[in-house]
C-alpha atoms as a PDB file:
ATOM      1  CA  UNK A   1       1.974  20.907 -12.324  1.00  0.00           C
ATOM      2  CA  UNK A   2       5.615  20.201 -12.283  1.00  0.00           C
ATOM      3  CA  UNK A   3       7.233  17.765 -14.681  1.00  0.00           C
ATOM      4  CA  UNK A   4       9.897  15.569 -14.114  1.00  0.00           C
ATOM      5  CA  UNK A   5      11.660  13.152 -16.088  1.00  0.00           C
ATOM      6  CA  UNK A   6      12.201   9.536 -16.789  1.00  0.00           C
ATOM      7  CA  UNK A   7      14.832   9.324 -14.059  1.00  0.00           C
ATOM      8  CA  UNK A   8      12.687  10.912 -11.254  1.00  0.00           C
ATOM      9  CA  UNK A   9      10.216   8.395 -11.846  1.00  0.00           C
ATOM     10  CA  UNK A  10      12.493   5.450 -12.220  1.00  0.00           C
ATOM     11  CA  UNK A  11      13.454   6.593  -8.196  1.00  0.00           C
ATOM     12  CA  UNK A  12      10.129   5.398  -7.250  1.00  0.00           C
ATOM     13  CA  UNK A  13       9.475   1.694  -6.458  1.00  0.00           C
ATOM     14  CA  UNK A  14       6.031   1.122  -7.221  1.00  0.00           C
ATOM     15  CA  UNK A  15       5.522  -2.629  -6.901  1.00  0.00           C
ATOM     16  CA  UNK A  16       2.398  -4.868  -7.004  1.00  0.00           C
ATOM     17  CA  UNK A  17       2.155  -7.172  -3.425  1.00  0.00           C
ATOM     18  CA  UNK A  18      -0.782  -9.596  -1.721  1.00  0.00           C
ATOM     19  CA  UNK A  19      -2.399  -8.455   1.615  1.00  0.00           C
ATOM     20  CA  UNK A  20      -1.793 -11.479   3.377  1.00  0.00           C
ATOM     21  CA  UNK A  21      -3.042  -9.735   6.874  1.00  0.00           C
ATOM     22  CA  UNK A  22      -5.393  -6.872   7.916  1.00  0.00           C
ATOM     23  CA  UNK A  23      -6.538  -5.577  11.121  1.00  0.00           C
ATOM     24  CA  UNK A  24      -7.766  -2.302  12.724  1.00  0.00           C
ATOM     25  CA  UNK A  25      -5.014  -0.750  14.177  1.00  0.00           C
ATOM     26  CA  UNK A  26      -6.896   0.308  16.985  1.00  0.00           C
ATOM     27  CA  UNK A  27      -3.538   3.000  18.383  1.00  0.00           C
ATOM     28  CA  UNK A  28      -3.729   5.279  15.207  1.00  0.00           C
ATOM     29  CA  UNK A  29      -5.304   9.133  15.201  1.00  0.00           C
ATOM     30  CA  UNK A  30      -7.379   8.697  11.892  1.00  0.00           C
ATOM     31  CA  UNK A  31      -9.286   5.648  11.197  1.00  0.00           C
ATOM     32  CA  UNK A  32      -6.599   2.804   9.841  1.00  0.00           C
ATOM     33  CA  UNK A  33      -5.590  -1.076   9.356  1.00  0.00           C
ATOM     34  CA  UNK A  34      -2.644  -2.449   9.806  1.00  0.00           C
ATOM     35  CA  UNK A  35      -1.209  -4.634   6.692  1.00  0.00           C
ATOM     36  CA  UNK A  36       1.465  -7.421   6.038  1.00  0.00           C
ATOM     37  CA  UNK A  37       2.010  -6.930   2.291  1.00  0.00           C
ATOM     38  CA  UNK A  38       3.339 -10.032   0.384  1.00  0.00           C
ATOM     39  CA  UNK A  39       5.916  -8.532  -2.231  1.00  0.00           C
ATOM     40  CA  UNK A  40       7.043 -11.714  -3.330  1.00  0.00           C
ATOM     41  CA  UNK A  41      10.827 -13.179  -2.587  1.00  0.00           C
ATOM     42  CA  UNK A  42      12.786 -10.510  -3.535  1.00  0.00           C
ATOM     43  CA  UNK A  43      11.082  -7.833  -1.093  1.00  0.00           C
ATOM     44  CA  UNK A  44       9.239  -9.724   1.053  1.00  0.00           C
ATOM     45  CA  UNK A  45       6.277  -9.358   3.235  1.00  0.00           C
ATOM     46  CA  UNK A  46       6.220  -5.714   4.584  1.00  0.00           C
ATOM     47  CA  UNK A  47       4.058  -3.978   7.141  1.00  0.00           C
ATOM     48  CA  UNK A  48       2.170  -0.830   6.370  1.00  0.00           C
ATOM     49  CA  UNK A  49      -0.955   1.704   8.024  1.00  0.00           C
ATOM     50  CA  UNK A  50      -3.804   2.365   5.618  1.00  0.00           C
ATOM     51  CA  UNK A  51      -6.374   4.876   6.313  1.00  0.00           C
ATOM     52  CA  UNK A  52      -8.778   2.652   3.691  1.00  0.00           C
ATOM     53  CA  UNK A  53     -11.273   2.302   6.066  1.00  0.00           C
ATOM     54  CA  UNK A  54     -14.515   3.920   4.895  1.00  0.00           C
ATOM     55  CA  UNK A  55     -14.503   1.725   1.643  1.00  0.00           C
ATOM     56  CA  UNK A  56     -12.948  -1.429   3.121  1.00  0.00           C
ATOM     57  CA  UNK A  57     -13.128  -4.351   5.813  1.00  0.00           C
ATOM     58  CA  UNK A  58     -10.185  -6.339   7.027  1.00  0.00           C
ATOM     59  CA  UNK A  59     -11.748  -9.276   5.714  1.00  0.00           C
ATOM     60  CA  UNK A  60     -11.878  -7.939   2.195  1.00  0.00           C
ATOM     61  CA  UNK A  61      -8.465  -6.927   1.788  1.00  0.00           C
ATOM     62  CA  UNK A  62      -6.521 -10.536   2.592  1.00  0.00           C
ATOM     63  CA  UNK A  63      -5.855 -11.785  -1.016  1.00  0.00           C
ATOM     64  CA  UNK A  64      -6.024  -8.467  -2.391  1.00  0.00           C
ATOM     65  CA  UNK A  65      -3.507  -7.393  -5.002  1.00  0.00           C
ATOM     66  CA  UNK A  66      -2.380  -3.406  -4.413  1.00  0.00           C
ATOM     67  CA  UNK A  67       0.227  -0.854  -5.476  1.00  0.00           C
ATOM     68  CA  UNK A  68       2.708   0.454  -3.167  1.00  0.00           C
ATOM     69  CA  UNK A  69       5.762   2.516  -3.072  1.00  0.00           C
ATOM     70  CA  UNK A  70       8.740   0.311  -1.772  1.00  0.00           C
ATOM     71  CA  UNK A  71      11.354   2.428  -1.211  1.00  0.00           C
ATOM     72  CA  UNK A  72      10.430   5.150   0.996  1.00  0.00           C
ATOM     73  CA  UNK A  73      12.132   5.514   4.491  1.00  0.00           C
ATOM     74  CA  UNK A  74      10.638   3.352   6.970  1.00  0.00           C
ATOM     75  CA  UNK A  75       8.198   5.242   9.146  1.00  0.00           C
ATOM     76  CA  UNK A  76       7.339   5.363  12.982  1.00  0.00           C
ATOM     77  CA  UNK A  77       3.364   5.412  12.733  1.00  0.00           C
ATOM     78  CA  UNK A  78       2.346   4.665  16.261  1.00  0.00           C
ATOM     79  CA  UNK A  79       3.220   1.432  17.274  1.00  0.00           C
ATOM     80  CA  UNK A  80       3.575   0.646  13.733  1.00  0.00           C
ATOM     81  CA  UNK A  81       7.126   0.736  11.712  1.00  0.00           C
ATOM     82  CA  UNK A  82       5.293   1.502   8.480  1.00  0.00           C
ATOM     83  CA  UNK A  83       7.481  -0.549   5.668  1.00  0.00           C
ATOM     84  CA  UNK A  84       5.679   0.472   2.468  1.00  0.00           C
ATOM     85  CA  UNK A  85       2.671   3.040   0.917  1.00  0.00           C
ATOM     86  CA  UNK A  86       0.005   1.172  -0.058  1.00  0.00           C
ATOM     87  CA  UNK A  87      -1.175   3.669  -2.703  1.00  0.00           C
ATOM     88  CA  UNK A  88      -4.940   4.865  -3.641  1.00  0.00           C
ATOM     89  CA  UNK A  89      -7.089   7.912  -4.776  1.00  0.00           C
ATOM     90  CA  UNK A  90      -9.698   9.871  -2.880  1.00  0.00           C
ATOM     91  CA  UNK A  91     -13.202   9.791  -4.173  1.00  0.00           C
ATOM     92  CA  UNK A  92     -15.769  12.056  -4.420  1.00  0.00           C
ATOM     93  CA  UNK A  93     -16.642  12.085  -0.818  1.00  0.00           C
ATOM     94  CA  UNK A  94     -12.788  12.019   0.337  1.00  0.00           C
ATOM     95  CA  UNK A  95     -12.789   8.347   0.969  1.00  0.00           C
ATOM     96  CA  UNK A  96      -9.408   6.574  -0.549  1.00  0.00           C
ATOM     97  CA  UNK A  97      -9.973   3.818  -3.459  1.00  0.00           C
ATOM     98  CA  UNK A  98      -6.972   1.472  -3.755  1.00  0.00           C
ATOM     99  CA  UNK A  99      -5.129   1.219  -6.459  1.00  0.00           C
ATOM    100  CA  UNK A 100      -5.032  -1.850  -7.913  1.00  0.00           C
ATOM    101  CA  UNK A 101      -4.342  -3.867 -10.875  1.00  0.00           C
ATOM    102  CA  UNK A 102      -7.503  -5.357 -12.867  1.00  0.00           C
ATOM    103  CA  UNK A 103      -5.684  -8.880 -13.433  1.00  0.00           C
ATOM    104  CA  UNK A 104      -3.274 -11.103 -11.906  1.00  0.00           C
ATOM    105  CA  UNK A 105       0.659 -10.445 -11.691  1.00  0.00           C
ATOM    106  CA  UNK A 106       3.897 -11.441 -10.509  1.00  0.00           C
ATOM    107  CA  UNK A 107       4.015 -10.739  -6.553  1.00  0.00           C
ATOM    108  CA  UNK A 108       6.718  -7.880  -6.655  1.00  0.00           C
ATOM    109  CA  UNK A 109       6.133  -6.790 -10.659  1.00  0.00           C
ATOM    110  CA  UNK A 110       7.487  -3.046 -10.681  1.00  0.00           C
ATOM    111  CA  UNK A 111       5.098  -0.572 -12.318  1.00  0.00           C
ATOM    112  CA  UNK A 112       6.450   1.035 -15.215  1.00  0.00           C
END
């Protein structure tokens, strides 16, 4: 594993936002939704593709507090100009968990 240091990590924007919209986004290759992530004033509401769906339903994610990087290029996903990356962890049977935090914060709180 390579280390960094305190300034790598300090380049990356992890920041908590709301789903506020989900829906299959029925163009992509791999199983995805599309989001509209709430990041508060500051940032914003920003669009991203999450291949979540094995362990999610649209209807479960609107009101949902996650963990995204912020401050990657925007990407062309499809249809989709990706805005943000909606972070999670594969499980046991390859399906991604979201990460999340396990009580209420500040729309836009950076992780540190």
């Amino acid at each position: 594993m390579q280390e960094i240091d305190w300034n790598d990590f300090m380049k990356v924007e992890l920041r908590v936002g709301r789903v506020v919209t989900a829906e299959v986004f029925k163009e992509a290759r791999k199983p995805a939704y599309k989001l509209q992530v709430d990041f508060g004033p500051e940032l914003g509401v920003r669009k991203s593709s999450a291949q979540i769906t094995a362990l999610y339903q649209p209807e479960d994610l609107v009101g949902r507090l996650v963990v995204a990087v912020v401050n990657f290029p925007k990407k062309q996903i499809g249809p989709l100009m990706s805005e943000c990356l909606v972070t999670g962890f594969h499980n046991a049977d390859g399906e991604v968990a979201l990460c999340v935090p396990d009580r209420e914060v500040p729309l836009g709180t950076r992780l540190l």
